[in-house]
Protein backbone atom coordinates (compact mmCIF):
# COMPACT_ATOMS: atom_id res chain seq x y z
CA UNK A 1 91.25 81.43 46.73
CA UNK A 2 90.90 79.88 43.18
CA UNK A 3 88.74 81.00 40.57
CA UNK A 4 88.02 79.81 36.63
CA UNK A 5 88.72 82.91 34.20
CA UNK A 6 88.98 82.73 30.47
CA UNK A 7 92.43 84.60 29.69
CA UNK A 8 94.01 84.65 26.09
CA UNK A 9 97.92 84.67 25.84
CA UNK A 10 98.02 85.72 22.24
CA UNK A 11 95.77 87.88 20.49
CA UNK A 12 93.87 86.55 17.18
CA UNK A 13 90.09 85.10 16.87
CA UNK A 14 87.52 83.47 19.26
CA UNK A 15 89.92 80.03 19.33
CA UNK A 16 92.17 82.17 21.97
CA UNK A 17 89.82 82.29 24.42
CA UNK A 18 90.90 79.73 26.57
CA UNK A 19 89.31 78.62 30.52
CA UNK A 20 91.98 79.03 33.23
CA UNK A 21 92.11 78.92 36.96
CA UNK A 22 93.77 81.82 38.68
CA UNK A 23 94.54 82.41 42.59
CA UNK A 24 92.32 85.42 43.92
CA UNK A 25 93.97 87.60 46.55
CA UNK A 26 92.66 89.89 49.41
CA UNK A 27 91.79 93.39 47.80
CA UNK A 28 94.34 96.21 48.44
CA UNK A 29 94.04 99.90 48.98
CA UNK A 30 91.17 101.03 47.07
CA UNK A 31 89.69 98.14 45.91
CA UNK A 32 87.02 95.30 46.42
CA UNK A 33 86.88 91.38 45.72
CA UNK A 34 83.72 91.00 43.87
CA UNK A 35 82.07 87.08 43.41
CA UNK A 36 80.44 87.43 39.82
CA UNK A 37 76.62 86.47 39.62
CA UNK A 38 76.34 87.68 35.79
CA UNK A 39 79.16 89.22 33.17
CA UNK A 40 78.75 91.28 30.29
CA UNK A 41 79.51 90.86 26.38
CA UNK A 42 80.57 93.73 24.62
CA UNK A 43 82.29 94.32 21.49
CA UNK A 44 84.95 96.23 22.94
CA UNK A 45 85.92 92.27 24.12
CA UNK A 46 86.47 91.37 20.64
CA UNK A 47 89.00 94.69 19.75
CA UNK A 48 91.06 93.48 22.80
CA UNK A 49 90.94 89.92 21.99
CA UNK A 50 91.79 90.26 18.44
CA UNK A 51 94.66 92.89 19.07
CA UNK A 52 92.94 96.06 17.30
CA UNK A 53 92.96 97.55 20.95
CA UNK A 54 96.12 96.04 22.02
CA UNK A 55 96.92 95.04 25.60
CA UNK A 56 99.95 92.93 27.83
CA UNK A 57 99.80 89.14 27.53
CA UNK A 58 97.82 87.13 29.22
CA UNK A 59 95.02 89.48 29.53
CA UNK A 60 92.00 88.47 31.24
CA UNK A 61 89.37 90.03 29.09
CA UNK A 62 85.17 91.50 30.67
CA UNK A 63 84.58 94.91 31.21
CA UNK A 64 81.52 94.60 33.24
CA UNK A 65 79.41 92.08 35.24
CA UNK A 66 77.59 92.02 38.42
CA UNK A 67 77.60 90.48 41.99
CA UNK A 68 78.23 90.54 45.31
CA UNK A 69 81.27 92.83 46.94
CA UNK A 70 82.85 89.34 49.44
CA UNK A 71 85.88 91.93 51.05
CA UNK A 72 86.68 95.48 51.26
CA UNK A 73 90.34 97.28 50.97
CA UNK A 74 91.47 100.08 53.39
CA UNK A 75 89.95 103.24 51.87
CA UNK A 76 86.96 102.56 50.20
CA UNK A 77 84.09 103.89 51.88
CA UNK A 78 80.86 103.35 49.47
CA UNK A 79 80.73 99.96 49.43
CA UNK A 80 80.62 97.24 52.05
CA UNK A 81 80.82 93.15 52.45
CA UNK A 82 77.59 91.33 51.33
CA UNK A 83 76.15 94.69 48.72
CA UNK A 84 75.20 93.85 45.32
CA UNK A 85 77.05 95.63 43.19
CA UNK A 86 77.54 96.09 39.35
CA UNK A 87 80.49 98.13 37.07
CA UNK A 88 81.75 98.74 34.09
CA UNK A 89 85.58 99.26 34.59
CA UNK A 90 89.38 99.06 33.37
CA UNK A 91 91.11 97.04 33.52
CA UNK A 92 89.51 94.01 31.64
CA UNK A 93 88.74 91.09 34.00
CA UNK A 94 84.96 90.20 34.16
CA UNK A 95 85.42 87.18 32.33
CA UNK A 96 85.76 84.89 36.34
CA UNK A 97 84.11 83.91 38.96
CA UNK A 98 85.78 86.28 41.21
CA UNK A 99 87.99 89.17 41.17
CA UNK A 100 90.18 92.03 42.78
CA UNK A 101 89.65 95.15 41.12
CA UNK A 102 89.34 99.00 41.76
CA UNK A 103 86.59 100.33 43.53
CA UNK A 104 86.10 103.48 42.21
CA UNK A 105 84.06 102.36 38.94
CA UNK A 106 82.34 99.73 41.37
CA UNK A 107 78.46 101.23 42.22
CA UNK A 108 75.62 99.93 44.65
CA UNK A 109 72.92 98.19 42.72
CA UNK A 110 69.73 99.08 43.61
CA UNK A 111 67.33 95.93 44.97
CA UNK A 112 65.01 96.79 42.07
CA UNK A 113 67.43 95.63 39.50
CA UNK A 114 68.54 91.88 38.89
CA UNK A 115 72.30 90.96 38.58
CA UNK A 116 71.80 89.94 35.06
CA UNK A 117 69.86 93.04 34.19
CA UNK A 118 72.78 95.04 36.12
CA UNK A 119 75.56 92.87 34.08
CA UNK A 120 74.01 93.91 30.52
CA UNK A 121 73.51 97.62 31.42
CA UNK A 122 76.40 98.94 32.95
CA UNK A 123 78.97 99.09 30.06
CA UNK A 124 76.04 100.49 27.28
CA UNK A 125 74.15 102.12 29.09
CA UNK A 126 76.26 104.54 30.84
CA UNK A 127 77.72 105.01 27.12
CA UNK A 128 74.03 105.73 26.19
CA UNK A 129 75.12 107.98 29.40
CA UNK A 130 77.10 110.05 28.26
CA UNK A 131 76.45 110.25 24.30
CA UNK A 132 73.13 111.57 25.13
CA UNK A 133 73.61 113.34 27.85
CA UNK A 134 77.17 114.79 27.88
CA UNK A 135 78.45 114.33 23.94
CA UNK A 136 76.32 117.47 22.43
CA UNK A 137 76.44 119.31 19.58
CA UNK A 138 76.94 123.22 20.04
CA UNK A 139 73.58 123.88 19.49
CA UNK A 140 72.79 121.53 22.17
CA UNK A 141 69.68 119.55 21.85
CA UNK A 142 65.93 120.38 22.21
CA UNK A 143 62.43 118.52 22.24
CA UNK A 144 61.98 117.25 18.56
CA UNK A 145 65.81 117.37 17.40
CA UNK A 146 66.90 114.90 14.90
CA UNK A 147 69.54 112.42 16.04
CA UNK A 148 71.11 109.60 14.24
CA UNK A 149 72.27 106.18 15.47
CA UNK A 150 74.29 103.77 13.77
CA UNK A 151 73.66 100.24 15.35
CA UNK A 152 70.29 100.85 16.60
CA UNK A 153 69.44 97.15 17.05
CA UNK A 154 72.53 96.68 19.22
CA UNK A 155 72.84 96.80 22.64
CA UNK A 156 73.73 100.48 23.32
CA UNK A 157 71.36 101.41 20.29
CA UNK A 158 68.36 99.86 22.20
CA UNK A 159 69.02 101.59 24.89
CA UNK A 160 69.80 104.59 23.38
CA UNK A 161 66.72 104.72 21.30
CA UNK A 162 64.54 103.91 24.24
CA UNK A 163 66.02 106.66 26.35
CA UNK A 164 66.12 109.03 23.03
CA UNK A 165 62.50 108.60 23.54
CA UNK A 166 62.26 109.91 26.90
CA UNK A 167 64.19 112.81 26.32
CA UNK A 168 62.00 113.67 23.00
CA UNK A 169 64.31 113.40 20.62
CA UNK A 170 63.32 111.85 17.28
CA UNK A 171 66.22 108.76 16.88
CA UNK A 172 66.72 108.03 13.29
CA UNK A 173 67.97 104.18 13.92
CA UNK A 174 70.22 102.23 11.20
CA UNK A 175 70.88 98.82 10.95
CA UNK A 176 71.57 96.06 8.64
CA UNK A 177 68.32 93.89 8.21
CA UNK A 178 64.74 94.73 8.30
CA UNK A 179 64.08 92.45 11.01
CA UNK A 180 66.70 94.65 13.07
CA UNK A 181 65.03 98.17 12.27
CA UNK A 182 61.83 96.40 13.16
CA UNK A 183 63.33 95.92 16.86
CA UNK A 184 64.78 99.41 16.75
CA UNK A 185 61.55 101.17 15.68
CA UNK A 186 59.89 98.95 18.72
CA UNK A 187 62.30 100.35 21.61
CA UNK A 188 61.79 103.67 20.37
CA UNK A 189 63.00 104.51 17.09
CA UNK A 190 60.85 107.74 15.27
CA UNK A 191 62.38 106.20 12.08
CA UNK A 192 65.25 103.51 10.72
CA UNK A 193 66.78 102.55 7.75
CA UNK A 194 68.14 99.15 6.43
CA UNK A 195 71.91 100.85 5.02
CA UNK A 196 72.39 97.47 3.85
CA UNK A 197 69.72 98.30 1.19
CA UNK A 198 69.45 102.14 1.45
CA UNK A 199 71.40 104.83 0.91
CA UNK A 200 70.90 106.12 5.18
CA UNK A 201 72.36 109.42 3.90
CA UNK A 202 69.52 110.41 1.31
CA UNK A 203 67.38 108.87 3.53
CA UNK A 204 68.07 111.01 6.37
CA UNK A 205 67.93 114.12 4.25
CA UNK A 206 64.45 113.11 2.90
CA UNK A 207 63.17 112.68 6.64
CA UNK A 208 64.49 115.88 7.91
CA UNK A 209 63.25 117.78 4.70
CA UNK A 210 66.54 118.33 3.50
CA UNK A 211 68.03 120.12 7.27
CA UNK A 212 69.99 116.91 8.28
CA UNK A 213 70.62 115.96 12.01
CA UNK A 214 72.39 117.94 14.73
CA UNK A 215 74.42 114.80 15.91
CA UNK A 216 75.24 111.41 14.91
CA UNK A 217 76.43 108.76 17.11
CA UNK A 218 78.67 106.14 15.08
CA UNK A 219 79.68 103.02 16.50
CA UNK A 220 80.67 101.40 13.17
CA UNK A 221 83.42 103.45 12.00
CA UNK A 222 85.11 103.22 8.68
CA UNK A 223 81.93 101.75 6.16
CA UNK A 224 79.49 105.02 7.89
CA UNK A 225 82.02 108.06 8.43
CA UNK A 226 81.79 109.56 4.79
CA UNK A 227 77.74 109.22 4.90
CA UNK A 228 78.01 109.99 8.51
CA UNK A 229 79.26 113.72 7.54
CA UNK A 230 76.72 114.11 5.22
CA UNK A 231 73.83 113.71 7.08
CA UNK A 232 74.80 116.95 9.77
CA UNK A 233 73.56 119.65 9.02
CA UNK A 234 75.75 123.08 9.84
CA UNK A 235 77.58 122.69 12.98
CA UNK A 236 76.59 119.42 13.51
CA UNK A 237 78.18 116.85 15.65
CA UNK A 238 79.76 113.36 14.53
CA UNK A 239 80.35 111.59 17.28
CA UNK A 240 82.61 108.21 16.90
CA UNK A 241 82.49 106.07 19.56
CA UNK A 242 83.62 102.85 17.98
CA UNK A 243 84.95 100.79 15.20
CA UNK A 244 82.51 97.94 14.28
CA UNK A 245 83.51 97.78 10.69
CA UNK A 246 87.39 98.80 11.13
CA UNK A 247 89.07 102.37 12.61
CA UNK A 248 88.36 105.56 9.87
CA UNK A 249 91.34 106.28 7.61
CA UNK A 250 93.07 109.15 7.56
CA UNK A 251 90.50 111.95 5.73
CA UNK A 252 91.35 116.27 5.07
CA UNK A 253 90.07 118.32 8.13
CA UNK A 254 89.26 120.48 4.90
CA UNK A 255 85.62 118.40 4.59
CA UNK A 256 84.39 119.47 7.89
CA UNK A 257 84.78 122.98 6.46
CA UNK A 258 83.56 122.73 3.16
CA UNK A 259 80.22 120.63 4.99
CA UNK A 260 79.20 123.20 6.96
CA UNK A 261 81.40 123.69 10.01
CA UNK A 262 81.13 120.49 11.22
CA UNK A 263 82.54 118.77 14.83
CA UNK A 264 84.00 115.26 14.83
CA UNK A 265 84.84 114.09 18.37
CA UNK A 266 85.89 111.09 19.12
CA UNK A 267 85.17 110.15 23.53
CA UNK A 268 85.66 107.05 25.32
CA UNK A 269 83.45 106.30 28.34
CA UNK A 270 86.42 105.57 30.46
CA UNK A 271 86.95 109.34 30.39
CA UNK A 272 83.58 110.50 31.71
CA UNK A 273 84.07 107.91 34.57
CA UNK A 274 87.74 109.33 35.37
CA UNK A 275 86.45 109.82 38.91
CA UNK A 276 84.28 107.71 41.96
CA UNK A 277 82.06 110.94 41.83
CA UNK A 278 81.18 111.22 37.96
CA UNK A 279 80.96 107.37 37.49
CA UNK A 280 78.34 107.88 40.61
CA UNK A 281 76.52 110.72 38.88
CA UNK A 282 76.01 108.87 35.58
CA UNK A 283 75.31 105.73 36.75
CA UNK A 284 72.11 107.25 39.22
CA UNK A 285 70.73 108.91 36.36
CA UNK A 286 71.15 105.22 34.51
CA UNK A 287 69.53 103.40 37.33
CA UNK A 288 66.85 105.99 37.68
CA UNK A 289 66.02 105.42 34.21
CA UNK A 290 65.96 102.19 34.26
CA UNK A 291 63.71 102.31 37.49
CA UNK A 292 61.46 103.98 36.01
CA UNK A 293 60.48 101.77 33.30
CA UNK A 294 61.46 104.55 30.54
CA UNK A 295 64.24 102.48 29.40
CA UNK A 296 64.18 98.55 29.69
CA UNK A 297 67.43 96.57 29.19
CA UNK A 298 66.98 94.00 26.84
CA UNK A 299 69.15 90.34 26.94
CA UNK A 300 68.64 88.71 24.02
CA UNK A 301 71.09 86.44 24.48
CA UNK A 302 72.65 84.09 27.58
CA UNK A 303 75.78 81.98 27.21
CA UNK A 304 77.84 79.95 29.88
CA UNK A 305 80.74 81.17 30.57
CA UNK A 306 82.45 78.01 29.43
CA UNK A 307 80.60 78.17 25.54
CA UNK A 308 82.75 82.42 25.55
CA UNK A 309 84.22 81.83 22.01
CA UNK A 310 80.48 80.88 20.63
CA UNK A 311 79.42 83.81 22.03
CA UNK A 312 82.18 86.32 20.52
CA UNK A 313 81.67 84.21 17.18
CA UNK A 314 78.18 85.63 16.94
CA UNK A 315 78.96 88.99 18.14
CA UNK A 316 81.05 89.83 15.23
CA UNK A 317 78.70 87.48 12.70
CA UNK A 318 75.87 90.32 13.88
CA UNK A 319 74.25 87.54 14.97
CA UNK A 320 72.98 89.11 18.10
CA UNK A 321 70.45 91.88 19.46
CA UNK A 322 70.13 93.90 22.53
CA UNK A 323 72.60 92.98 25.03
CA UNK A 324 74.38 89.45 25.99
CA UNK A 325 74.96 87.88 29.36
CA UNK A 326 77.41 85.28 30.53
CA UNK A 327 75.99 83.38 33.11
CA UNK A 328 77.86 81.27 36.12
C-alpha cells in the first residue's frame, strides 16, 4: 500500500518539508494501521523539524491526527477494524495518509466528537491533561487559586483556560497582542496581560495583592523564566513545558532558595502516557470534558496537507490561534 507523507531528510526551516510517497505495511505486534481523516499542528513539529529536538534522518514528522483504525496487529485488544480513533503518540508520523504505528497511545473516539475536532485536541489537550490535573504545586490547588499561563491564546492555553474555568481556578493568561488576550479572556481567562507591553510580573503581583501564584505553566521558555520565578509565591511551582522562545540557560539553583522555596519541574506528556492504561485515564477525563461542553476545542486554522511549510511558517510567525488542522 502507498501513501503521500511529508518527510524531511535534513533538519533546518519550513523549505525541508518536502511531499513523499512511502509503502505502508501490515501492522505488527502491538500496533494498528490507521487511514488519517484529520492531522494535527503543533509546535513540537517545528523543534523536530528545525533540529532543536533532534531525531534520525528522514523523519516523518505529526504527533497526532485522527481516523479510522483499517487493520489490527496480534495483541491489541481495545481497538478493532472500522473504529474511529484519535492519538497523540511517539514516534512522529501523522504527517500521511496512512500509517503503522503503536497502539498503546491509540484511543476510541467517541461518536460525539468529529475527526477534526479529535485531530486538534489530542496532543494539547491531554497536556492541558496533565498540567492541570497531575503537574501541582505542593500546596495543591483549591477553588479560587491563582494560576499563570504563558501562551494563553495558543492552542493548549485555550484549552487550558477554558478547563481552568471549570475547575475554578482564576487563569491569569499572557500573550503577545491585545487582540490575543482578548481571545484568552473569552475562553476563560479571570485576567491577561499583553508582556509584549507589560511587565506580566508586576502585573501579576498587583492582581494577587502582592501573594503571587501557586503555579505557572511556561511554554515559552528562555524570554519568561526569570519573570516566571517571580511571580510564585513561597513554594510555588514553575512548571516548563516548552521552549517557544529558545531552551532556559543555565541559572544558580541558589534563586529558588533565596525566592521562597520554590519548585521548577520540567514534564513531558510522553511520560504521563508511558502506559495503554494512563493514556486511557487522561484521555476519558479529556473527552468527558470536551463532551460536556465545559471546554470547546477551537481550530482556527485549516491547511492542506500539501500547503505544510505555509502552515509551520505561521506557527513560528505567531501568526496563529487556538489549534491548526491539516486536512486530506
Amino acid at each position: 500500500m502507498k501513501s503521500r507523507a511529508i518527510r524531511i531528510d535534513r533538519h533546518g526551516g519550513p523549505e525541508e518539508l518536502k511531499m513523499v510517497e512511502v509503502d505502508v505495511g501490515e501492522p505488527g505486534p502491538g500496533e494498528i494501521r490507521i487511514r488519517h481523516k484529520a492531522i494535527g499542528l503543533n509546535f513540537i513539529d517545528t523543534y523536530q523539524r528545525s533540529g532543536l529536538y533532534p531525531f534520525a534522518m528522514p523523519l516523518q514528522l505529526g504527533m497526532e491526527a485522527a481516523g479510522v483504525v483499517e487493520a489490527v496487529g496480534e495483541g491489541v485488544t481495545h481497538l478493532r477494524v472500522g473504529d474511529r480513533a484519535a492519538y497523540a503518540s511517539q514516534p512522529p508520523g501523522a504527517y500521511c495518509e496512512v500509517r503503522v504505528m503503536p497502539a498503546k497511545c491509540v484511543c476510541q473516539l467517541p461518536d460525539a466528537i468529529s475527526f477534526e475536532t479529535g485531530a486538534a485536541m489530542m496532543l494539547k489537550g491531554l497536556t492541558a491533561q496533565y498540567l492541570l490535573r497531575k503537574t501541582l504545586p505542593a500546596e495543591g490547588l483549591q477553588t479560587g487559586d491563582f494560576i499563570l499561563f504563558h501562551a494563553a491564546a495558543g492552542g493548549v492555553g485555550l484549552i487550558a483556560c477554558q478547563w481552568a474555568r471549570a475547575l475554578g481556578l482564576q487563569l491569569i493568561g499572557t500573550a503577545g497582542t491585545d487582540a490575543k488576550c482578548q481571545l484568552a479572556l473569552a475562553h476563560g481567562a479571570a485576567h491577561a496581560i499583553n508582556y509584549s507591553t507589560e511587565n506580566f510580573a508586576a502585573r501579576v503581583k498587583d492582581i494577587t495583592g502582592g501573594k503571587g501564584v501557586k503555579v505557572v505553566y511556561d511554554s515559552v521558555g528562555k524570554d519568561t523564566f526569570e519573570g516566571s520565578l517571580d511571580c510564585l509565591r513561597p513554594f510555588g511551582l514553575l512548571a516548563i513545558f516548552g521552549n517557544g522562545s529558545g531552551p532556559v540557560p543555565p541559572f544558580n539553583l541558589g534563586q529558588l532558595g533565596a525566592k521562597g522555596s520554590l519548585y521548577v519541574t520540567r514534564p513531558t506528556l510522553f511520560t504521563h502516557m508511558a502506559t495503554r492504561e494512563s493514556t486511557q485515564a487522561m484521555a476519558d477525563e479529556l473527552f468527558a470534558v470536551v463532551a460536556s461542553g465545559d471546554v470547546k476545542i477551537p481550530i482556527d486554522q485549516r491547511y492542506p496537507l500539501t500547503e505544510v511549510q505555509q502552515a509551520h511558517r505561521d506557527l513560528e510567525a505567531r501568526k496563529t490561534t487556538g489549534c491548526t488542522v491539516l486536512t486530506l
